[in-house]
C-alpha atoms as a PDB file:
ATOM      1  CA  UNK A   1     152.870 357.217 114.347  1.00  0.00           C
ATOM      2  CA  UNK A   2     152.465 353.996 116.560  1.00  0.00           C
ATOM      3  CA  UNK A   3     155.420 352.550 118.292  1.00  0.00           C
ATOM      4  CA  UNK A   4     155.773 349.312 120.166  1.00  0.00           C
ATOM      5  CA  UNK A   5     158.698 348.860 122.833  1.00  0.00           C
ATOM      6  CA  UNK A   6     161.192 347.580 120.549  1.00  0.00           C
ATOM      7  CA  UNK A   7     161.156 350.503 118.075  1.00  0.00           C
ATOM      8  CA  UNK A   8     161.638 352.715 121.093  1.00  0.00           C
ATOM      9  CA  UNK A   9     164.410 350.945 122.243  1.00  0.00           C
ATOM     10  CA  UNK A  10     166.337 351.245 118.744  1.00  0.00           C
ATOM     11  CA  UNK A  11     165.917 354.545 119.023  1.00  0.00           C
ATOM     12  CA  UNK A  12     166.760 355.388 122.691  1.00  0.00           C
ATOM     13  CA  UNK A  13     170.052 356.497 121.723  1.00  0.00           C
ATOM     14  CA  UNK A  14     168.945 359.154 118.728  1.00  0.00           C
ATOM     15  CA  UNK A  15     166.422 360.079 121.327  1.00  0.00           C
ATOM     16  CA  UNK A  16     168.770 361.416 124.204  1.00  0.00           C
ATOM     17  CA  UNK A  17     170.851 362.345 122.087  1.00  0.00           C
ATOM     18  CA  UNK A  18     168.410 364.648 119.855  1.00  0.00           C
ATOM     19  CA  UNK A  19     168.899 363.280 116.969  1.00  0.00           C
ATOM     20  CA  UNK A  20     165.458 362.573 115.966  1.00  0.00           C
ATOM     21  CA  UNK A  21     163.238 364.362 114.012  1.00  0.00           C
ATOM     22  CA  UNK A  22     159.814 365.393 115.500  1.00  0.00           C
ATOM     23  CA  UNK A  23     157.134 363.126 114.644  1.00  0.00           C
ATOM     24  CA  UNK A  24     159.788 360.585 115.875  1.00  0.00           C
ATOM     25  CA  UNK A  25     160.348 362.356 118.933  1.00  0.00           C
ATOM     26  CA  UNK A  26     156.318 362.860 120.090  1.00  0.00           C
ATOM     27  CA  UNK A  27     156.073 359.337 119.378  1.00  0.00           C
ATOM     28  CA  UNK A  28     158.483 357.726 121.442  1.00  0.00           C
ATOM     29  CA  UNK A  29     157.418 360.784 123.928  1.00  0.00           C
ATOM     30  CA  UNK A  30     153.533 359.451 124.058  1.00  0.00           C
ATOM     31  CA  UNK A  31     154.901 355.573 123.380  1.00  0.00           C
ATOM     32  CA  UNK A  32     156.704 356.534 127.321  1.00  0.00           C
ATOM     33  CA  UNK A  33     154.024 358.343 128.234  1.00  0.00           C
ATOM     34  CA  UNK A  34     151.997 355.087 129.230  1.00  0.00           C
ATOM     35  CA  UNK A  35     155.211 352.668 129.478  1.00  0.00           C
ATOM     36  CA  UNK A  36     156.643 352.245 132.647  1.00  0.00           C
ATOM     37  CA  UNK A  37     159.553 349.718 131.113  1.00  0.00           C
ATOM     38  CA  UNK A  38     160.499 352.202 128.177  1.00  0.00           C
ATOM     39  CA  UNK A  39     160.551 355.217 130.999  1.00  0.00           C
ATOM     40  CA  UNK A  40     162.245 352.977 132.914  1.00  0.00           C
ATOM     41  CA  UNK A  41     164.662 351.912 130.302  1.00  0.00           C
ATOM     42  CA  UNK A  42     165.358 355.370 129.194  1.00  0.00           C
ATOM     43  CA  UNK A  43     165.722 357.017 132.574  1.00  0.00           C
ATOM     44  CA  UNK A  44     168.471 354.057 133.335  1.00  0.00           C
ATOM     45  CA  UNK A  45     169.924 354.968 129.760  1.00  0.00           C
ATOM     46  CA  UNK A  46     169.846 358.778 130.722  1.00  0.00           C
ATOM     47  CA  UNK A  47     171.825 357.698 134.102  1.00  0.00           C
ATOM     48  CA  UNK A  48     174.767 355.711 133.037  1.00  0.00           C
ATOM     49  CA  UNK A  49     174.944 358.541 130.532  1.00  0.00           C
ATOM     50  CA  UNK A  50     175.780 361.490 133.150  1.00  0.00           C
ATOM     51  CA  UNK A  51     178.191 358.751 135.052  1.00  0.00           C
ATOM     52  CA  UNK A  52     180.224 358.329 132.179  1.00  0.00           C
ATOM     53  CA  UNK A  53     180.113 361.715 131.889  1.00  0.00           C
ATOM     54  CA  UNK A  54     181.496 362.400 135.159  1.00  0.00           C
ATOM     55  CA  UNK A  55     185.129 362.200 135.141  1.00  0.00           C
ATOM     56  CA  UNK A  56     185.102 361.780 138.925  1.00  0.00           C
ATOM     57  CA  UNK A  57     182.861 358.271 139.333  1.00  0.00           C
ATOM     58  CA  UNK A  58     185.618 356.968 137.034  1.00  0.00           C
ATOM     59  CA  UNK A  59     188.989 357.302 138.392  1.00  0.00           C
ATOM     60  CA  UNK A  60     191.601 354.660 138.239  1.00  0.00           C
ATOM     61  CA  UNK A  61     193.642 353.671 140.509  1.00  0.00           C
ATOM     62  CA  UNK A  62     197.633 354.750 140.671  1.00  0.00           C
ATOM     63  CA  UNK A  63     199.196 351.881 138.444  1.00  0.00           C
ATOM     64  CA  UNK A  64     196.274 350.535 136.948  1.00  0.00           C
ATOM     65  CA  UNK A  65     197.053 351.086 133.169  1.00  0.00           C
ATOM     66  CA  UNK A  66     200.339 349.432 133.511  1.00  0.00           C
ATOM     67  CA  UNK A  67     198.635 346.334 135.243  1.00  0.00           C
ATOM     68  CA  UNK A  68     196.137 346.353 132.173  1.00  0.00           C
ATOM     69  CA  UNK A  69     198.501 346.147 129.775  1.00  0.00           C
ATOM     70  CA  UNK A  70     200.482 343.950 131.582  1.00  0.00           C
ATOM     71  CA  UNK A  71     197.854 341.872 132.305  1.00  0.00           C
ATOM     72  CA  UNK A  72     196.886 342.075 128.443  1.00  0.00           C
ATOM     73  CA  UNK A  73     200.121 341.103 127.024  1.00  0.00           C
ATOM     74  CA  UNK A  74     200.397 337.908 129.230  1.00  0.00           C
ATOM     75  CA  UNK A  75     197.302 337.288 127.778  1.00  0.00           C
ATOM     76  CA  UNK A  76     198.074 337.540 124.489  1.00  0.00           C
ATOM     77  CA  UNK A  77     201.659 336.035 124.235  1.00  0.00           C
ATOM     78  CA  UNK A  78     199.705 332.188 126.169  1.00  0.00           C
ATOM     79  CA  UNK A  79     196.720 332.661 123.351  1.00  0.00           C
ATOM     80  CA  UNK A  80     199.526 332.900 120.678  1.00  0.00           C
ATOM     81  CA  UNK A  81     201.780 330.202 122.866  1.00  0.00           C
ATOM     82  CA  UNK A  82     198.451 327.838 122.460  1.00  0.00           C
ATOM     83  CA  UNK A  83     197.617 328.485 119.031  1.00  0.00           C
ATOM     84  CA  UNK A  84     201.000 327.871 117.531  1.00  0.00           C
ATOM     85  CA  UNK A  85     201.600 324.828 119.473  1.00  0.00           C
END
């Protein structure tokens, strides 16, 4: 199985994930194998994953979940305000 960048990129997801079966997997493996962009793409994909993954590179600030929703609501009540007349 042939595949071109934008079946790889589908599939980078179900890749990382292991969710693909194995004539899937060796072909997106040799498809990367001479693709700098799909390595590329799939090493950045592999990357955010651990961040996200790491509870400590996302902390919130003290008070920032009231500010959201805060900040939400206002939102919402002028979009209502506006639409209504």
């Amino acid at each position: 199985m042939v595949m071109n960048c934008e079946q790889v990129w589908r599939e980078v997801s179900n890749f990382l994930d292991g969710d693909v079966n194995s004539e899937l997997r060796a072909a997106i493996e040799e498809h990367i194998g001479g693709c700098q962009r799909c390595t590329a793409v799939i090493a950045g994909t592999r990357n955010v994953i651990h961040l996200f993954q790491d509870e400590r590179m996302v902390e919130v600030p003290v008070g920032f979940s009231r500010r959201l929703h805060q900040r939400l609501e206002d939102n919402m009540s002028g979009t209502r305000r506006g639409f209504l007349g």
